[in-house]
N, C-alpha and C. Protein backbone atom coordinates (compact mmCIF):
# COMPACT_ATOMS: atom_id res chain seq x y z
N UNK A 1 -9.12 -20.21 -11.52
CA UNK A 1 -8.03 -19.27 -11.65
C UNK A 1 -8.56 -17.97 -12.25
N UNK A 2 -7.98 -16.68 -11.62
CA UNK A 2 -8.46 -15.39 -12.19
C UNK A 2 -7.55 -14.98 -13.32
N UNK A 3 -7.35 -14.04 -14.35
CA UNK A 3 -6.52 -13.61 -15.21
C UNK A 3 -6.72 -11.84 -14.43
N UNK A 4 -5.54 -11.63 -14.16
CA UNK A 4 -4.81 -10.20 -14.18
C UNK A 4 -4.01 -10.02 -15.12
N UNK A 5 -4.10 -8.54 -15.52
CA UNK A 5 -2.85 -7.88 -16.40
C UNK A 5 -1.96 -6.94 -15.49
N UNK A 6 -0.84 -7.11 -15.58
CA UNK A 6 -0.06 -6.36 -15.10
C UNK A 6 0.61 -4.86 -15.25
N UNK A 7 0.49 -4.19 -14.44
CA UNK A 7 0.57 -2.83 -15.16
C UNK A 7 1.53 -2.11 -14.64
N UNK A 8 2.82 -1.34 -15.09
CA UNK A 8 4.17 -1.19 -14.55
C UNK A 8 4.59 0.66 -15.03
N UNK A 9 4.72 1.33 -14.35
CA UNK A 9 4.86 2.35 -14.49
C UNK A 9 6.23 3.25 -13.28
N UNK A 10 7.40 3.79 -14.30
CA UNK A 10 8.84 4.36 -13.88
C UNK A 10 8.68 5.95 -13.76
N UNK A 11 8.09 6.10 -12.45
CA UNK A 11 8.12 7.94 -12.75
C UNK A 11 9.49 8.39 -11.66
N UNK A 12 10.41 9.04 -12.41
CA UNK A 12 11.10 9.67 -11.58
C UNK A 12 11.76 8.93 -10.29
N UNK A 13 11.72 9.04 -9.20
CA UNK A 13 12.31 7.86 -8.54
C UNK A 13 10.97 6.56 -8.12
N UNK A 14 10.22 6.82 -8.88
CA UNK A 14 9.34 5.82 -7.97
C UNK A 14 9.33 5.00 -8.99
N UNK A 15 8.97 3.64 -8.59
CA UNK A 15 8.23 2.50 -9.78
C UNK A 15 6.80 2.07 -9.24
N UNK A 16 5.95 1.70 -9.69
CA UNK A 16 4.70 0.88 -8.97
C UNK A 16 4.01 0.05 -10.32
N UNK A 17 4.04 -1.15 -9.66
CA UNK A 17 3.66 -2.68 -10.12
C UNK A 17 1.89 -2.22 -9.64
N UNK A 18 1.04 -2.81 -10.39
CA UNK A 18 -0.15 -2.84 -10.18
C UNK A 18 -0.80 -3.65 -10.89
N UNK A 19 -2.01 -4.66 -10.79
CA UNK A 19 -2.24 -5.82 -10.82
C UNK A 19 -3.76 -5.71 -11.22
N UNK A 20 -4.41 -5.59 -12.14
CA UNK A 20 -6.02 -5.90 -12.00
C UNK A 20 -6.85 -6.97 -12.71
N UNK A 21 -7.95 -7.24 -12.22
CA UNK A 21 -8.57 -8.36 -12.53
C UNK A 21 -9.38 -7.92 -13.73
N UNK A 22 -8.88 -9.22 -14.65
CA UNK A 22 -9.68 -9.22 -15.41
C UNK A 22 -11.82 -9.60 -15.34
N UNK A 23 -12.67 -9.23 -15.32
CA UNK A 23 -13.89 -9.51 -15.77
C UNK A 23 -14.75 -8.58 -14.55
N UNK A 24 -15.66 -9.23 -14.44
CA UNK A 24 -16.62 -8.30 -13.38
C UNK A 24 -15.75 -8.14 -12.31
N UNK A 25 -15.95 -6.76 -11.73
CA UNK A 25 -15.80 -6.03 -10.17
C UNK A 25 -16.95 -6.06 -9.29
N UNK A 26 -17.23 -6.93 -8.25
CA UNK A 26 -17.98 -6.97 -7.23
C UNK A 26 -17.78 -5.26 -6.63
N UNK A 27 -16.89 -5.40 -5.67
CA UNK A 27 -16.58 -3.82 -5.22
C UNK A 27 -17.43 -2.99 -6.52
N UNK A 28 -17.20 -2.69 -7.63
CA UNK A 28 -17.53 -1.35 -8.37
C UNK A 28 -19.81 -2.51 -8.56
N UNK A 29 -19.58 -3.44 -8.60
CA UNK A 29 -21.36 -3.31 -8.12
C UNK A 29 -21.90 -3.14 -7.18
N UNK A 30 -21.79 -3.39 -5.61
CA UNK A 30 -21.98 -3.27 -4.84
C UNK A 30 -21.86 -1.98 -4.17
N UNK A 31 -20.73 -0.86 -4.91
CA UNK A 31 -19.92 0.75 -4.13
C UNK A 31 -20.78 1.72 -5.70
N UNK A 32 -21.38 0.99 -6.37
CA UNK A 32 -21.29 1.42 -7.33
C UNK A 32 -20.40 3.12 -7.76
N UNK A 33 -21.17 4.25 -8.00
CA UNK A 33 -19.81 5.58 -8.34
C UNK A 33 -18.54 5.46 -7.13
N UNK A 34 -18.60 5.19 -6.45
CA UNK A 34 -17.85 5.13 -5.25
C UNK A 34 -16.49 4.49 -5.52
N UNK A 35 -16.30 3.39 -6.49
CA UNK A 35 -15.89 2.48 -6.77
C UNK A 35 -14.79 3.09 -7.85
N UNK A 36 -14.80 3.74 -8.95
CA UNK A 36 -14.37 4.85 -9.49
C UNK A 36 -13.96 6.28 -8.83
N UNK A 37 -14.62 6.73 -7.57
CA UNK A 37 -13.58 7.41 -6.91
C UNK A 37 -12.79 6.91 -6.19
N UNK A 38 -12.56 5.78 -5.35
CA UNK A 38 -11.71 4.92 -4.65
C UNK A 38 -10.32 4.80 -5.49
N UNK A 39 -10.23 4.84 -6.88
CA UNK A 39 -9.39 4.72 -7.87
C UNK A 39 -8.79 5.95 -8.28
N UNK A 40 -9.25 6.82 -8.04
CA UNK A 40 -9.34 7.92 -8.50
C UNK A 40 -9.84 8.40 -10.56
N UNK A 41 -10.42 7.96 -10.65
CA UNK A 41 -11.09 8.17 -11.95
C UNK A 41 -12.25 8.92 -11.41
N UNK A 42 -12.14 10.42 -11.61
CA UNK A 42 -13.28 10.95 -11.24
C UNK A 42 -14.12 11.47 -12.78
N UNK A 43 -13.74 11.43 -13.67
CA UNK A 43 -15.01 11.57 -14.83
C UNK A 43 -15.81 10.34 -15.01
N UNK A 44 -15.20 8.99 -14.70
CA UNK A 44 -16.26 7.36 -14.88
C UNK A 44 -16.77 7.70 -13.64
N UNK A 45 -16.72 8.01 -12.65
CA UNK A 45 -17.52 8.07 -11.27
C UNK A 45 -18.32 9.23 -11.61
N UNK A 46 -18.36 10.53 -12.19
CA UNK A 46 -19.56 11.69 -12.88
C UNK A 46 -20.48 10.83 -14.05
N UNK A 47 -20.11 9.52 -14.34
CA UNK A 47 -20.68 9.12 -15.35
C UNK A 47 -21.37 8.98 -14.89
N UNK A 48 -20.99 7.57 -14.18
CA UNK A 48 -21.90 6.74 -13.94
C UNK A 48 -22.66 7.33 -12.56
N UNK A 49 -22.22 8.26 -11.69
CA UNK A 49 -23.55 9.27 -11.01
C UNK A 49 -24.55 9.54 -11.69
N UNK A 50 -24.27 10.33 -13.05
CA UNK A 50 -25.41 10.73 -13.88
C UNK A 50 -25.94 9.46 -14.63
N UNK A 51 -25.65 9.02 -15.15
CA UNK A 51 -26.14 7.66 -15.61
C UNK A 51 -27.29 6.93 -14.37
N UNK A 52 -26.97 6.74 -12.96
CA UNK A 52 -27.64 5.86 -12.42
C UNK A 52 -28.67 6.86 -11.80
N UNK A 53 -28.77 7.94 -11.81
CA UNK A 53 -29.07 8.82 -11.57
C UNK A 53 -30.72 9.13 -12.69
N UNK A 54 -30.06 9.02 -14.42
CA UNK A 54 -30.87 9.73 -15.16
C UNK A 54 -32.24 7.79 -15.05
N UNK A 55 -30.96 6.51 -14.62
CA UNK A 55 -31.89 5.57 -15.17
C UNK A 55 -33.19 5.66 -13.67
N UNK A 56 -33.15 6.20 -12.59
CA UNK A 56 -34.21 6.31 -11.76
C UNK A 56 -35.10 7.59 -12.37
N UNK A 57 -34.36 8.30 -12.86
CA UNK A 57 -35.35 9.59 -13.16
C UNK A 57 -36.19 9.26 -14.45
N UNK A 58 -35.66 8.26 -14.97
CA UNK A 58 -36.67 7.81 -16.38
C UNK A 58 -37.56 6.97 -15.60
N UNK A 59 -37.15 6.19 -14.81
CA UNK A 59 -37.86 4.93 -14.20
C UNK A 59 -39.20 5.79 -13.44
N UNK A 60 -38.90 6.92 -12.64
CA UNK A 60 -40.07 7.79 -11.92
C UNK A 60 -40.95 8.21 -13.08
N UNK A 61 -40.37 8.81 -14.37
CA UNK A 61 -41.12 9.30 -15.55
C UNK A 61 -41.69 8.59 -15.84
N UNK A 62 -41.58 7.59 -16.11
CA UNK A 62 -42.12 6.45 -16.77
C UNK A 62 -43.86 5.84 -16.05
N UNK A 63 -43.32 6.08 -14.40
CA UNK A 63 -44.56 5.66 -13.53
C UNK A 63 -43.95 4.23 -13.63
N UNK A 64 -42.65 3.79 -13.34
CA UNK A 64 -42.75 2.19 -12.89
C UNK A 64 -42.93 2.27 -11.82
N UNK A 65 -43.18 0.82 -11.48
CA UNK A 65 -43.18 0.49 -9.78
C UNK A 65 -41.33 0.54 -9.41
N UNK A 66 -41.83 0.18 -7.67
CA UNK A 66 -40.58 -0.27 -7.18
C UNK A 66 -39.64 -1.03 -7.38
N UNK A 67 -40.46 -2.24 -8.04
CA UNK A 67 -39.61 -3.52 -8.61
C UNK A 67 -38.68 -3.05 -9.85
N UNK A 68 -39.91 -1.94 -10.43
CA UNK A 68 -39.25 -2.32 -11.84
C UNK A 68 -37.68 -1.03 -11.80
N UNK A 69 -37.91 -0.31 -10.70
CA UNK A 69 -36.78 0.61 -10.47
C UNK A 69 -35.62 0.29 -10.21
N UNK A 70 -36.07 -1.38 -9.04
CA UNK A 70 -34.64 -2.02 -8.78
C UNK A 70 -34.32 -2.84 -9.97
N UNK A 71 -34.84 -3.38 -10.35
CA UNK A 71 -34.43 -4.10 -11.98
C UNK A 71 -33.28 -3.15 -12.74
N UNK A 72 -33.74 -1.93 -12.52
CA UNK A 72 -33.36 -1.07 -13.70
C UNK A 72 -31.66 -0.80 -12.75
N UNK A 73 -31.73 -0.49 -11.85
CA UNK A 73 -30.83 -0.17 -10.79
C UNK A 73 -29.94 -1.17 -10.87
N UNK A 74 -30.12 -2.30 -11.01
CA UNK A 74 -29.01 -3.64 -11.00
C UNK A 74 -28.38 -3.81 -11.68
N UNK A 75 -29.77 -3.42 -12.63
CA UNK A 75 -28.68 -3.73 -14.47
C UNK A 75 -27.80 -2.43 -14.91
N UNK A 76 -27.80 -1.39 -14.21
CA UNK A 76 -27.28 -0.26 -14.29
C UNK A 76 -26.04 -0.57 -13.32
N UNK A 77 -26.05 -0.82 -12.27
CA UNK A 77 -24.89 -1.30 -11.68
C UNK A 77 -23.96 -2.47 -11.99
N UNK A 78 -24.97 -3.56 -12.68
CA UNK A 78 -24.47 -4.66 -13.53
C UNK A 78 -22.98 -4.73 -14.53
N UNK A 79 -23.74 -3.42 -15.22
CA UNK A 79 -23.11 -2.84 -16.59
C UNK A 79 -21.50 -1.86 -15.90
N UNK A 80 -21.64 -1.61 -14.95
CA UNK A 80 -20.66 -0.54 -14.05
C UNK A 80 -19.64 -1.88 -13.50
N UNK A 81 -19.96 -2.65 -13.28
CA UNK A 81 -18.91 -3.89 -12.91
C UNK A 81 -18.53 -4.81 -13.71
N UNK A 82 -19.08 -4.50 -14.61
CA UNK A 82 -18.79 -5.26 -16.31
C UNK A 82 -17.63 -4.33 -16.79
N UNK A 83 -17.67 -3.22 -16.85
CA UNK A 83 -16.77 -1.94 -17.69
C UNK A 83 -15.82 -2.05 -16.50
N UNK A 84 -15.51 -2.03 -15.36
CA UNK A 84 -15.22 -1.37 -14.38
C UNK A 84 -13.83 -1.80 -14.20
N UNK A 85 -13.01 -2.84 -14.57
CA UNK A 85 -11.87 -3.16 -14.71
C UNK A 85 -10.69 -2.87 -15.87
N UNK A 86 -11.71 -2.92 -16.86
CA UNK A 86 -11.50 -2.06 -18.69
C UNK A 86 -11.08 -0.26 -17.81
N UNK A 87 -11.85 0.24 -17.48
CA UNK A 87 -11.96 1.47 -17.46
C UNK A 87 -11.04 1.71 -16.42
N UNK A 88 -10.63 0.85 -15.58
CA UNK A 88 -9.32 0.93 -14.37
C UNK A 88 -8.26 1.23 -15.48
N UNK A 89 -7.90 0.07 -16.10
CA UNK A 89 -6.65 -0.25 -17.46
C UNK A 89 -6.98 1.21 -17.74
N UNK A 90 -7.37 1.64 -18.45
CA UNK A 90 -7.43 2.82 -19.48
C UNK A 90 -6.99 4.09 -18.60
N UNK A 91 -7.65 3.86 -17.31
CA UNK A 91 -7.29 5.64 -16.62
C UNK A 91 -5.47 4.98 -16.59
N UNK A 92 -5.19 3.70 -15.78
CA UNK A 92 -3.57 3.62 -15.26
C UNK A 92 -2.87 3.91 -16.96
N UNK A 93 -3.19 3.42 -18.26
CA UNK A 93 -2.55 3.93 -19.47
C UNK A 93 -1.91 5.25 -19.58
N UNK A 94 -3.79 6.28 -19.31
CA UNK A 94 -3.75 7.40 -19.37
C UNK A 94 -2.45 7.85 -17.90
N UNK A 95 -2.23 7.11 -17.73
CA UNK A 95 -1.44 8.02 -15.74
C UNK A 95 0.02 7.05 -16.36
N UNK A 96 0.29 7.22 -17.27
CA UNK A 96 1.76 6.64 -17.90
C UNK A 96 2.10 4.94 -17.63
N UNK A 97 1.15 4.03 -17.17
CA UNK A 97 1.31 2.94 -16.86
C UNK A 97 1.64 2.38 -18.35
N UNK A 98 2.09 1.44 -18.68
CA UNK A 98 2.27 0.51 -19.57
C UNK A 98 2.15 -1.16 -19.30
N UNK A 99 1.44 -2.12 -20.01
CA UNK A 99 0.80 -3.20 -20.05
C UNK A 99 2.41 -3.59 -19.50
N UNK A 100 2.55 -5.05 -18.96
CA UNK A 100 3.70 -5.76 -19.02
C UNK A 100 3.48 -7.46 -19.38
N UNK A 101 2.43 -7.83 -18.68
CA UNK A 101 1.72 -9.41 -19.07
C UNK A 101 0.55 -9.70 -18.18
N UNK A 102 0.11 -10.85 -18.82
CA UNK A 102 -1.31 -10.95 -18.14
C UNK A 102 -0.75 -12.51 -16.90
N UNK A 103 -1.03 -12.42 -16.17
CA UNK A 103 -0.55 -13.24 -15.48
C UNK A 103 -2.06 -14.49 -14.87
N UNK A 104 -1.60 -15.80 -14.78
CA UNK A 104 -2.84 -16.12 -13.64
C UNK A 104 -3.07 -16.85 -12.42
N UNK A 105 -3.90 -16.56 -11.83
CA UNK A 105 -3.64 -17.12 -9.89
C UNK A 105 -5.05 -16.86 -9.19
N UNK A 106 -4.88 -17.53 -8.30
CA UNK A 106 -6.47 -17.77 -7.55
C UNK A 106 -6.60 -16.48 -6.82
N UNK A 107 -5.91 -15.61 -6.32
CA UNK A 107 -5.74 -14.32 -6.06
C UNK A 107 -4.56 -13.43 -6.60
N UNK A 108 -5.12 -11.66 -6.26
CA UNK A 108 -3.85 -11.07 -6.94
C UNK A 108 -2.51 -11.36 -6.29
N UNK A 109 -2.13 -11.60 -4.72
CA UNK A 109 -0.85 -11.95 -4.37
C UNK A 109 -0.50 -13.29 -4.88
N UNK A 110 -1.29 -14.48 -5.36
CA UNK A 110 -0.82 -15.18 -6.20
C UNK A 110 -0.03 -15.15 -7.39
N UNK A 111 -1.06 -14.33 -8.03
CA UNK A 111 -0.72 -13.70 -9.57
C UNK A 111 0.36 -12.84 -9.18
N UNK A 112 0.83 -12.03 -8.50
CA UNK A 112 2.05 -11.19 -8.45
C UNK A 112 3.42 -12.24 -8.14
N UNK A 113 3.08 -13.44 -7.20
CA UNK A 113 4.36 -13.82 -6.90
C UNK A 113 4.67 -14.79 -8.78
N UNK A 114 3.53 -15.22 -9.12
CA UNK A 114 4.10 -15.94 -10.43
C UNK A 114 4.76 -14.81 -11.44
N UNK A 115 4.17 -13.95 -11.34
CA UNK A 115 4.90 -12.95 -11.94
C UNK A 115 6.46 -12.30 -11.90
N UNK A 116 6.41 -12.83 -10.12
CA UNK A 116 7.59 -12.47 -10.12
C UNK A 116 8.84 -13.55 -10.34
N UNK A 117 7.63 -14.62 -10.48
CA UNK A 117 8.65 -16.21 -10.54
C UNK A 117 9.08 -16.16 -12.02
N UNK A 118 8.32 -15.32 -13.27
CA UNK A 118 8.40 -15.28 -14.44
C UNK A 118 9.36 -14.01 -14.83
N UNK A 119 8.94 -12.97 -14.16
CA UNK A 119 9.55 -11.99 -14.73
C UNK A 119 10.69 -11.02 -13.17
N UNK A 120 11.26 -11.33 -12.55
CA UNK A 120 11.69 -10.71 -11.83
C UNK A 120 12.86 -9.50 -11.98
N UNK A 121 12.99 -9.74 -12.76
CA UNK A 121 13.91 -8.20 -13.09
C UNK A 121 13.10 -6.49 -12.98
N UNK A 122 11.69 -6.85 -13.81
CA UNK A 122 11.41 -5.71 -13.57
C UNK A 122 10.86 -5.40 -11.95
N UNK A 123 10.69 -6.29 -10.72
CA UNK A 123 10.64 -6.13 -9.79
C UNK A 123 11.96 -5.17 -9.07
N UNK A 124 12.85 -5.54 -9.28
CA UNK A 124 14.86 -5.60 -9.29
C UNK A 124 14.73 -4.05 -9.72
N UNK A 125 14.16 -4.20 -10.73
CA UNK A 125 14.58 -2.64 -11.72
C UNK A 125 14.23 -1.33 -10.76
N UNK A 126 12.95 -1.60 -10.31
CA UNK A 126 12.10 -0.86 -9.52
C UNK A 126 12.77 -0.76 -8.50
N UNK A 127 12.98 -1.65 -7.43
CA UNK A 127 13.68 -1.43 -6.39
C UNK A 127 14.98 -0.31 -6.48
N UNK A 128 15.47 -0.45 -6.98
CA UNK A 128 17.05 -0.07 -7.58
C UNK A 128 16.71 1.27 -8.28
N UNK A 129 15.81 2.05 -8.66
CA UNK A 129 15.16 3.20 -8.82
C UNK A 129 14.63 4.31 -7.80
């Protein structure tokens, strides 16, 4: 079972329910900066450009080999899919979202329908907005 937190935000006539996984992001290791603009967080996607960016330009300074560049490259992307769900939460905070519960399910349309088996009003609320 995965743990999502649920994240619920009332602007004006709209509502939107949004759902993210708690722990590592495959997508944000694999898309690495890409992964942060897809979201739209464009200062964690300037980060981590410059970040994966400065760890090859140390790695060339340095005179490593190839190996030791992808080493460095993984664990640099490693660390980007470790943060990368934390740092989702924080931009939707910053964009007026507010926490509602952490829900859990083998996928997110799992986790949304228990959610809605638990909490369905604020589904109701939204609609009706």
């Amino acid at each position: 079972m995965k743990m999502f937190t649920v994240h619920y935000r009332t602007a004006d006539r709209d509502a939107d329910l949004i759902l993210v996984k708690e722990g590592f992001c495959g997508p944000a290791f694999f898309f690495g900066f890409l992964w942060p603009l897809a979201h739209r967080m464009w200062t964690a996607a300037a980060v981590f450009f410059v970040a994966q960016l400065l760890v090859q330009i140390g790695a060339a300074l340095l005179g490593l080999g190839a190996g030791e560049s992808v080493v460095l490259s993984v664990a640099c992307a490693a660390i980007l899919a470790y943060l990368a769900n934390d740092l989702r939460r924080n931009a939707l905070r910053r964009a007026g979202y507010r926490d509602r519960a952490v829900v859990l399910g083998r996928t997110a349309t799992d986790a949304f329908r228990r959610y809605l088996d638990r909490a369905p009003h604020d589904v109701l609320l939204a609609l009706s907005q």
